[in-house]
Protein backbone atom coordinates (compact mmCIF):
# COMPACT_ATOMS: atom_id res chain seq x y z
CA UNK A 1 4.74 -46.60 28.66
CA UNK A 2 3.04 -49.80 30.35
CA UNK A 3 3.39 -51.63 33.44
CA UNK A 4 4.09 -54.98 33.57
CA UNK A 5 2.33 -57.28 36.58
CA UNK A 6 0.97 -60.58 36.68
CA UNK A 7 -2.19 -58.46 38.61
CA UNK A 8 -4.71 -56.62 36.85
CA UNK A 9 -5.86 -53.40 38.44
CA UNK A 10 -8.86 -53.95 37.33
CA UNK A 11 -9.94 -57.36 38.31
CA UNK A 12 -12.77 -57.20 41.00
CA UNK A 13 -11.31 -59.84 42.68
CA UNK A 14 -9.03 -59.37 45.90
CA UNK A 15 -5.39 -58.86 45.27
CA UNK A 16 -2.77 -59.32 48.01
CA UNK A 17 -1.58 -55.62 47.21
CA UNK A 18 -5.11 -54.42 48.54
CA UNK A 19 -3.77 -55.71 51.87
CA UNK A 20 -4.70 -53.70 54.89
CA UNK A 21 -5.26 -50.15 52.91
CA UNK A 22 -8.88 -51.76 51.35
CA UNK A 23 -9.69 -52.39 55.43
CA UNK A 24 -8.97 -49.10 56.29
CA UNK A 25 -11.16 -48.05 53.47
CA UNK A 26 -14.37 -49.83 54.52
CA UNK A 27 -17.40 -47.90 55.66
CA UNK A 28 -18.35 -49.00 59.30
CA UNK A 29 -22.08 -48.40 59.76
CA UNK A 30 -24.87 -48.41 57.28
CA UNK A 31 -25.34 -44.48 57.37
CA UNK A 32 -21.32 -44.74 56.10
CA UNK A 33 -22.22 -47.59 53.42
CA UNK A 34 -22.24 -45.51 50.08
CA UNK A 35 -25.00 -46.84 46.98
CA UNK A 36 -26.85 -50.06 47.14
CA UNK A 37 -29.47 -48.02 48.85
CA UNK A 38 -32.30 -50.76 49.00
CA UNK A 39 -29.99 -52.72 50.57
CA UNK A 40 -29.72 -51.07 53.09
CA UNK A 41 -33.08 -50.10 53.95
CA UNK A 42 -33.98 -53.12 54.11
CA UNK A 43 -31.33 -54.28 56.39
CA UNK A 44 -31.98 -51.43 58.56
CA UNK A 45 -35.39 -52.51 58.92
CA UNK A 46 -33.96 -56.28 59.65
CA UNK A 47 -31.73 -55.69 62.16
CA UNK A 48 -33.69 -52.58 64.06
CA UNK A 49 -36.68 -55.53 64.26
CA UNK A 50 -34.50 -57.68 65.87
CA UNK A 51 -32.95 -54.88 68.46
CA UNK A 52 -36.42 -54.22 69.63
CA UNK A 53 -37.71 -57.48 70.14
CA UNK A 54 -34.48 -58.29 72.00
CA UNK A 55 -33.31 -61.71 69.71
CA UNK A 56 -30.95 -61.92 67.26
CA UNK A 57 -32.23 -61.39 63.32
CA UNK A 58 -32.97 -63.95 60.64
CA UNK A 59 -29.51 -65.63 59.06
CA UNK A 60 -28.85 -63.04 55.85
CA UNK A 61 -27.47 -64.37 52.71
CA UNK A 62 -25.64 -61.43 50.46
CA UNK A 63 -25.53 -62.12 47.24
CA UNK A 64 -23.42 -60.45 44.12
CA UNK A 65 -20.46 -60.09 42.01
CA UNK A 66 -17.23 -59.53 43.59
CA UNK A 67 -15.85 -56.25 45.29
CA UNK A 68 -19.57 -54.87 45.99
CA UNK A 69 -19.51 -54.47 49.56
CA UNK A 70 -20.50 -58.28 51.31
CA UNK A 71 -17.74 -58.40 53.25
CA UNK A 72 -18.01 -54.58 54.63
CA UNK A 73 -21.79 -55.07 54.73
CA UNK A 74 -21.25 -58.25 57.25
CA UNK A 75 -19.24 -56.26 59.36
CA UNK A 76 -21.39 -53.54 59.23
CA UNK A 77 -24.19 -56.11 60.51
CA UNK A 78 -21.76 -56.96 63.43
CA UNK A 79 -21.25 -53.42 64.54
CA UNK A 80 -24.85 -52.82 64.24
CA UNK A 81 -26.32 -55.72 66.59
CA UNK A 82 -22.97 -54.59 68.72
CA UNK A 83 -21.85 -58.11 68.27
CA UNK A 84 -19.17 -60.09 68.02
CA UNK A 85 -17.61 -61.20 64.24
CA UNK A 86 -16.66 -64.39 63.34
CA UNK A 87 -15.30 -64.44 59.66
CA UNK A 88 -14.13 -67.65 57.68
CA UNK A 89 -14.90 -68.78 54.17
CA UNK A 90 -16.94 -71.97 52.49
CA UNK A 91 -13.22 -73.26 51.47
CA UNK A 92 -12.12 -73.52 54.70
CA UNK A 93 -14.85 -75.76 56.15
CA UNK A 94 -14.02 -78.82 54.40
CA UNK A 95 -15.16 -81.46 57.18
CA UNK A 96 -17.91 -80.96 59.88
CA UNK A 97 -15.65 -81.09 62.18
CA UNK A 98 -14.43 -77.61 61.19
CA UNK A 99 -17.85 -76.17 61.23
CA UNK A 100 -18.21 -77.94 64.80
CA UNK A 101 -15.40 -76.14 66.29
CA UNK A 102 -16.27 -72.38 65.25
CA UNK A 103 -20.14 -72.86 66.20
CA UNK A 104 -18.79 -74.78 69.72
CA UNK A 105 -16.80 -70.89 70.45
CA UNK A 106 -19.73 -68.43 69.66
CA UNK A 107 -21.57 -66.85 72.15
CA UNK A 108 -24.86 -65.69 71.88
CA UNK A 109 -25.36 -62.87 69.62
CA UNK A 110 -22.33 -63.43 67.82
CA UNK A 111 -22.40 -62.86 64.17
CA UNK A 112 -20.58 -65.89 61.53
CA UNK A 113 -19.27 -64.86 58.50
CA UNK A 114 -18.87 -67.82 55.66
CA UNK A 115 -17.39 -65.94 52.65
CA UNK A 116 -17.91 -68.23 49.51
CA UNK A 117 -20.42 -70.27 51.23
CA UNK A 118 -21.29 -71.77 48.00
CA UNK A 119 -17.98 -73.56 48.22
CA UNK A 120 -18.44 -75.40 51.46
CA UNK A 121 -18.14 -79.18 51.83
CA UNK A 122 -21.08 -81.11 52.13
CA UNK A 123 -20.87 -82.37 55.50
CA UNK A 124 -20.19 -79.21 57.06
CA UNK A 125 -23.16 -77.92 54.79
CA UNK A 126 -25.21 -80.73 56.22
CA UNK A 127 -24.10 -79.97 60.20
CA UNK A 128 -25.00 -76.14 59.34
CA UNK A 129 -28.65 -77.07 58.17
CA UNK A 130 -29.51 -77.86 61.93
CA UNK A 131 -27.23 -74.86 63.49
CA UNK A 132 -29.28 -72.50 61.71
CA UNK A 133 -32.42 -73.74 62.52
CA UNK A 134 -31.94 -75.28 66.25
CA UNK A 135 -28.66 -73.73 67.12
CA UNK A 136 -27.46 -77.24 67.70
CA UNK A 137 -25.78 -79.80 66.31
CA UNK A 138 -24.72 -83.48 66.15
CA UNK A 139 -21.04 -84.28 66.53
CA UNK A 140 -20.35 -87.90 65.24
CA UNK A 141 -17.27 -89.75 67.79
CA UNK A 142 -16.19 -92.79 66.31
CA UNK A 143 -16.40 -94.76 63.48
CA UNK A 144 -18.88 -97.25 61.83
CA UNK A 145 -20.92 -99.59 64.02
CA UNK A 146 -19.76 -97.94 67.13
CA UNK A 147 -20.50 -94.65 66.18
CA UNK A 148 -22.00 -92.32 68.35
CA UNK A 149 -23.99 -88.90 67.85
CA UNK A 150 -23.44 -86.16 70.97
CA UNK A 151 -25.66 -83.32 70.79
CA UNK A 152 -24.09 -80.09 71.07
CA UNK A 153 -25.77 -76.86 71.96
CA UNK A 154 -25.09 -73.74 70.05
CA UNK A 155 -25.88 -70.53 70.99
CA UNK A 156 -28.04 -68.28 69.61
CA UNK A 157 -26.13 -66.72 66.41
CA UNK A 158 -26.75 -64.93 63.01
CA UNK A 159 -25.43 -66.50 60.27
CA UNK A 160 -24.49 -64.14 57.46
CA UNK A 161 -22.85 -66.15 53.99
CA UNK A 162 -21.72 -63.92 50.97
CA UNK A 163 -21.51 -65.98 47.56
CA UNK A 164 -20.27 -64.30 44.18
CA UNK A 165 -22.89 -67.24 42.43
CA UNK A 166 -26.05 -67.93 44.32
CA UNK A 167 -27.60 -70.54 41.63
CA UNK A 168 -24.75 -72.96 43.18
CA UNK A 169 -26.35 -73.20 46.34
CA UNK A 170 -28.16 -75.92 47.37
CA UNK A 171 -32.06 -75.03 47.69
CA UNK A 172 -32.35 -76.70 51.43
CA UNK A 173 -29.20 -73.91 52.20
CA UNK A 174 -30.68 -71.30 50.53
CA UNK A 175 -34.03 -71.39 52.12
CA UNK A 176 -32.81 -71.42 55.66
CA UNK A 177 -31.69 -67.97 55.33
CA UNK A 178 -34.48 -65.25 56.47
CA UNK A 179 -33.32 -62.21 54.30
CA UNK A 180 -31.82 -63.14 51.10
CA UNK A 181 -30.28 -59.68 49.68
CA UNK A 182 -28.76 -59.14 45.98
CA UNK A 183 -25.72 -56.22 45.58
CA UNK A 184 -25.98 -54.35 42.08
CA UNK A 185 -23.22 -52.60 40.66
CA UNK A 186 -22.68 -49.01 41.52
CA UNK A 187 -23.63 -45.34 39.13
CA UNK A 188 -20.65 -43.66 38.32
CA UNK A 189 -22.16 -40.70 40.88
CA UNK A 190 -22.08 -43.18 43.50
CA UNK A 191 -18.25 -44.32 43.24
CA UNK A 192 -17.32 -40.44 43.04
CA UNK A 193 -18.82 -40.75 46.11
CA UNK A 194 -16.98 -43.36 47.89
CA UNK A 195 -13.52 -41.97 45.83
CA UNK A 196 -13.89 -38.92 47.80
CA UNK A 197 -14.51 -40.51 51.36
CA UNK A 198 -11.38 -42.58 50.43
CA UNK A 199 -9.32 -39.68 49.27
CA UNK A 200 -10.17 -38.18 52.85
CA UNK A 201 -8.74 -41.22 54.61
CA UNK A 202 -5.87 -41.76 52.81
CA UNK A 203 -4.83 -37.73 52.77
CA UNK A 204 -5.14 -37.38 49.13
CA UNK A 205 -6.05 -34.46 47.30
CA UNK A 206 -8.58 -35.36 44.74
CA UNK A 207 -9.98 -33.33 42.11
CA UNK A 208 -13.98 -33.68 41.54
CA UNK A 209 -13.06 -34.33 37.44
CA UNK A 210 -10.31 -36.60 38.80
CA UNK A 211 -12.83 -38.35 40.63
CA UNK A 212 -15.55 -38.90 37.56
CA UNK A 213 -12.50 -39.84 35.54
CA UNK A 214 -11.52 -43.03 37.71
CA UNK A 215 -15.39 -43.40 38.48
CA UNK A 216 -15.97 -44.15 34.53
CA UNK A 217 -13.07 -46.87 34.68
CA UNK A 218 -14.02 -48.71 37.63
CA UNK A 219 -16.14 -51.14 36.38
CA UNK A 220 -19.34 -50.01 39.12
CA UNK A 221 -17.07 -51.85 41.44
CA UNK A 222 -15.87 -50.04 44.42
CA UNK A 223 -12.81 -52.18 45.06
CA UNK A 224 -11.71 -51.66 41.56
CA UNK A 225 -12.31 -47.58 42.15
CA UNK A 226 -10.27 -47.76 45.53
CA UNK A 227 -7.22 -49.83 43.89
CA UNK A 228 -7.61 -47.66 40.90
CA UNK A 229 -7.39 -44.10 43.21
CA UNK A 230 -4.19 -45.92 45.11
CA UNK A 231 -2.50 -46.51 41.82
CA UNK A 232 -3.40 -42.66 40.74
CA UNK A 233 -1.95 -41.56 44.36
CA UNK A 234 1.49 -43.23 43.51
CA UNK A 235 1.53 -41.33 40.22
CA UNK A 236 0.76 -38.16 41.68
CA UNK A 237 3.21 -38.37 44.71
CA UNK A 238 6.35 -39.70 42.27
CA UNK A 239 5.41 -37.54 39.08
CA UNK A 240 3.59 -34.89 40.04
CA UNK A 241 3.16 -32.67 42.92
CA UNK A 242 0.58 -35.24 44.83
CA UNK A 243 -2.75 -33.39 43.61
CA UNK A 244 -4.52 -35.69 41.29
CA UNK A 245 -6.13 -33.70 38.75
CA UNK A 246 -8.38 -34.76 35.52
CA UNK A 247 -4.94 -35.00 33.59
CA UNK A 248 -2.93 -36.57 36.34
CA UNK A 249 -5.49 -38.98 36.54
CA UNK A 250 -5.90 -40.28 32.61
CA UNK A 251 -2.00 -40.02 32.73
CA UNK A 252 -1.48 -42.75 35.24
CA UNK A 253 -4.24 -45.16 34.55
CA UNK A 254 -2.33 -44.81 31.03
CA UNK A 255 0.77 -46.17 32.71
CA UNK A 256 -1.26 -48.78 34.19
CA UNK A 257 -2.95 -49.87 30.50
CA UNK A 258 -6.72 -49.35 31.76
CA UNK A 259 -8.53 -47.24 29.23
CA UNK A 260 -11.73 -45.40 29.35
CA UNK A 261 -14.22 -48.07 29.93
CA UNK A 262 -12.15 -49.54 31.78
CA UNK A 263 -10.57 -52.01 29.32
CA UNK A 264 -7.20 -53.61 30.21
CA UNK A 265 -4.57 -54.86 28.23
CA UNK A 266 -5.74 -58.30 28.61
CA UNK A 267 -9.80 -57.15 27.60
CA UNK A 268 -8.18 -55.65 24.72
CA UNK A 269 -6.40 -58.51 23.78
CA UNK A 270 -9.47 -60.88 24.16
CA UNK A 271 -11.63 -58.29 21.70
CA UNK A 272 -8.66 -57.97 19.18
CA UNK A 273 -8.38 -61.99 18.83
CA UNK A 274 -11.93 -62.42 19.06
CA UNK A 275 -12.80 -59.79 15.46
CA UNK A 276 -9.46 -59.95 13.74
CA UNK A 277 -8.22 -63.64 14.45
CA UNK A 278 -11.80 -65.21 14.21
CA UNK A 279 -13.74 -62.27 12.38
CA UNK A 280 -16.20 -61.83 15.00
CA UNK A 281 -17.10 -65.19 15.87
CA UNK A 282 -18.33 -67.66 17.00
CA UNK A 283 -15.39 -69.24 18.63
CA UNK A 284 -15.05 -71.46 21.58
CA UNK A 285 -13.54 -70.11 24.93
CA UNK A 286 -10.17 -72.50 25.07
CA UNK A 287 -9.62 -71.53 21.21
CA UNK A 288 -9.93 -67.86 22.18
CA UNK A 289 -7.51 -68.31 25.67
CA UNK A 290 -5.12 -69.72 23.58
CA UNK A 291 -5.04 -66.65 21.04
CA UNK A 292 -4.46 -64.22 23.78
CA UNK A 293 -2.00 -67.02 25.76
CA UNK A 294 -4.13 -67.18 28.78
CA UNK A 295 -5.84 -70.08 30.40
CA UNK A 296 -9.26 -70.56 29.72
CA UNK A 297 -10.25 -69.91 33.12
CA UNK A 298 -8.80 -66.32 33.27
CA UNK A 299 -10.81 -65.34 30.33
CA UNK A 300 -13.92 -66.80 31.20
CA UNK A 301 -13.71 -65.51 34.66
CA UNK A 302 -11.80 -62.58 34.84
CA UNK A 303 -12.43 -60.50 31.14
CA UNK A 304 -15.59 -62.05 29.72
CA UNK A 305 -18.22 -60.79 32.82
CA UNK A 306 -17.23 -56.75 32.23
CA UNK A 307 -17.16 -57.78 28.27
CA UNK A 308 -20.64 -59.52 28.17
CA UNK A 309 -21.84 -56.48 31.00
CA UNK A 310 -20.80 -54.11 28.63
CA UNK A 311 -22.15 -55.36 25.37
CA UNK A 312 -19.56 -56.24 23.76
CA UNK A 313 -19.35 -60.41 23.76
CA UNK A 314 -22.13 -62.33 23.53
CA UNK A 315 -22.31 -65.95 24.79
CA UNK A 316 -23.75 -67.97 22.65
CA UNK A 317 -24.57 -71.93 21.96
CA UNK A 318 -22.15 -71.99 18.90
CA UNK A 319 -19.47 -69.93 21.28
CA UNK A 320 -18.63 -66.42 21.73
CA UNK A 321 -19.37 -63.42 19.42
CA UNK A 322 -18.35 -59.71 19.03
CA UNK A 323 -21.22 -57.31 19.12
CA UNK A 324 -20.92 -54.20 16.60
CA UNK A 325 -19.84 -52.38 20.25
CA UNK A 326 -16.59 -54.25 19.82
CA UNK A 327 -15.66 -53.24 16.43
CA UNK A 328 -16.23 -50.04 16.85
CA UNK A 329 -13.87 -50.07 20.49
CA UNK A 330 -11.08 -51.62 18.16
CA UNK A 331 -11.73 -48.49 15.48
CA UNK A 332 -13.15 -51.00 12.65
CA UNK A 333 -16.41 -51.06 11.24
CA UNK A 334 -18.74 -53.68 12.13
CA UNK A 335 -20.80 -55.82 9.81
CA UNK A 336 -24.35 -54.30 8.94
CA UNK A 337 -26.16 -57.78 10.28
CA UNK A 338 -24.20 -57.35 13.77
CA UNK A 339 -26.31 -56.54 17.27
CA UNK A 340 -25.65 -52.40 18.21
CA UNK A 341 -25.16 -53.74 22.50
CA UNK A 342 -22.20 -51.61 24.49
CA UNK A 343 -22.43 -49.43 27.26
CA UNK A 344 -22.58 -45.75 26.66
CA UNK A 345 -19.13 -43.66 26.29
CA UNK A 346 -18.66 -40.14 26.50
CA UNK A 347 -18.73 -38.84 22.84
CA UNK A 348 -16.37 -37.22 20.82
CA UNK A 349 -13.84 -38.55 23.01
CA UNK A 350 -11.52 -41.26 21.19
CA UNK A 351 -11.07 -44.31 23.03
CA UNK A 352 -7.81 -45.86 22.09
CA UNK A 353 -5.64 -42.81 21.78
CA UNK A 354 -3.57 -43.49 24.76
CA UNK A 355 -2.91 -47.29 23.12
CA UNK A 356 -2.18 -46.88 19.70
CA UNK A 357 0.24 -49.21 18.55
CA UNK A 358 3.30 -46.59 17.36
């Protein structure tokens, strides 16, 4: 038995049904913040400089795939400095003007919060060169000849941006921040971890197997482990007694069609098309999105990163390829000339017996 949703539980990206449970779940100093331990060291070090000197710290720039921590860790940064947070996101600052408004209502200390900031417009990215550096800007009133630049005073702020892709910022952007940090992906040991602390909030009891078990599906994203441990939750409390167990556990992400490496149906389908439609490859991404019925978008954004991550696609000029990893995933042996690649599964365990075709 499947579910059926347009959302995929195991997307890294934010879904509207994380909603206010995923706030509730975030840690809210860096002694809370579970993994990306050199991270936070080196933040701590940042932002304890700053306290002692009496100024507000260098503008930080977090950097990494989605559903690591950047937003938690910017309002961690907030609460630390015992400052005020401003959040918005590079979308939303389309014109200058925009930009000018939030910087004209921050007081000094405050912490801003540009989520996506490789997405804002250029003007506003232009006005935000000078705010960082000279906590001013230049407000333009009027138009052509009789155009006229008012300075405008900002006070004293840290900027902190999150982007998902830091190669698309501009270099004069990027080298305005002071403190440019990078978020890895987490251990399995390390989203037991935050599972546990989660359980604890929500009022769950969760089994330490239970735990490992949603850990290894999670992608090393915590916001896929969280969504993952709600979905487990609903099983337990409907089907079960509300203890999530080892067997509870592989039982519901069953129902929900995420497998052992965390695979969903839609992975699956990409890897199936990919070896027994084109044998292997190389095919082009639109010719493989149309295979699985999907727009090329959603599989090169949303299935191919945790493919490629885990060995089992390789990008190539010529297009996309299956690695030996992927044959052996779909229970077919690979050609003898193919790349080994794949991330490391518990052995002796079969990985497709919950989604054998019957």
């Amino acid at each position: 038995m499947t579910v059926d949703s347009d959302e995929s539980q195991v997307t890294a990206s934010y879904l509207t049904s994380d909603g206010d449970v995923e706030a509730s779940l975030r840690p809210k100093s860096l002694d809370d913040f579970i993994g990306q331990p050199r991270v936070r060291e080196q933040l701590q070090l940042v932002l304890s400089g700053a306290k002692m000197r009496g100024g507000t710290p260098d503008h930080i720039l977090l950097s990494g795939p989605p559903g690591l921590g950047k937003t938690s860790m910017a309002m961690i940064i907030a609460a630390e400095l015992n400052s005020s947070l401003r959040l918005t996101s590079g979308p939303a600052l389309e014109r200058a003007g925009d930009l000018a408004a939030m910087l004209s209502n921050l007081v000094e200390g405050d912490v801003l919060f540009i989520d996506e900031i490789h997405r804002i417009a250029r003007p506003a990215e232009e006005m935000l060169y000078l705010a960082m550096e000279d906590f001013r800007v230049d407000v333009i009133v009027g138009k052509g000849p009789g155009a006229t630049s008012i300075p405008l005073e900002v006070a004293p702020f840290t900027l902190v941006g999150a982007t998902t892709r830091s190669g698309a910022l501009t270099g004069p952007l990027r080298d305005r921040f002071g403190f440019t940090a990078h978020m890895d992906f987490y251990e399995p040991a390390e989203l037991q971890r935050i599972l546990a602390r989660s359980a604890r909030i929500l009022g769950v009891e969760l089994g330490e197997e239970a735990a490992a078990e949603i850990a290894g599906r999670s992608r090393g994203t915590p916001r896929i482990a969280n969504r993952l441990l709600r979905r487990v939750r609903d099983y337990a409390e409907v089907r079960a007694d509300g203890i999530i167990t080892r067997d509870i556990a592989r039982a519901a992400l069953a129902v929900y069609d995420v497998d052992r490496l965390g695979l969903d149906r839609l992975d699956r389908s990409v890897l199936s098309a990919l070896v027994r439609s084109f044998g292997g490859g190389p095919v082009g991404v639109s010719t493989l999105a149309v295979a699985v019925g999907e727009e090329p978008a959603t599989v090169e954004e949303v299935c191919e990163p945790f493919l490629v991550r885990a060995g089992m696609i390789a990008r190539t000029p010529r297009g996309r390829v299956a690695t030996a990893a992927a044959w052996e995933q779909l229970g077919l042996v690979p050609p003898p000339d193919l790349a080994v690649g794949g991330i490391e599964v518990r052995a002796s365990e079969p990985q497709l017996e919950l989604f054998e075709d019957r």
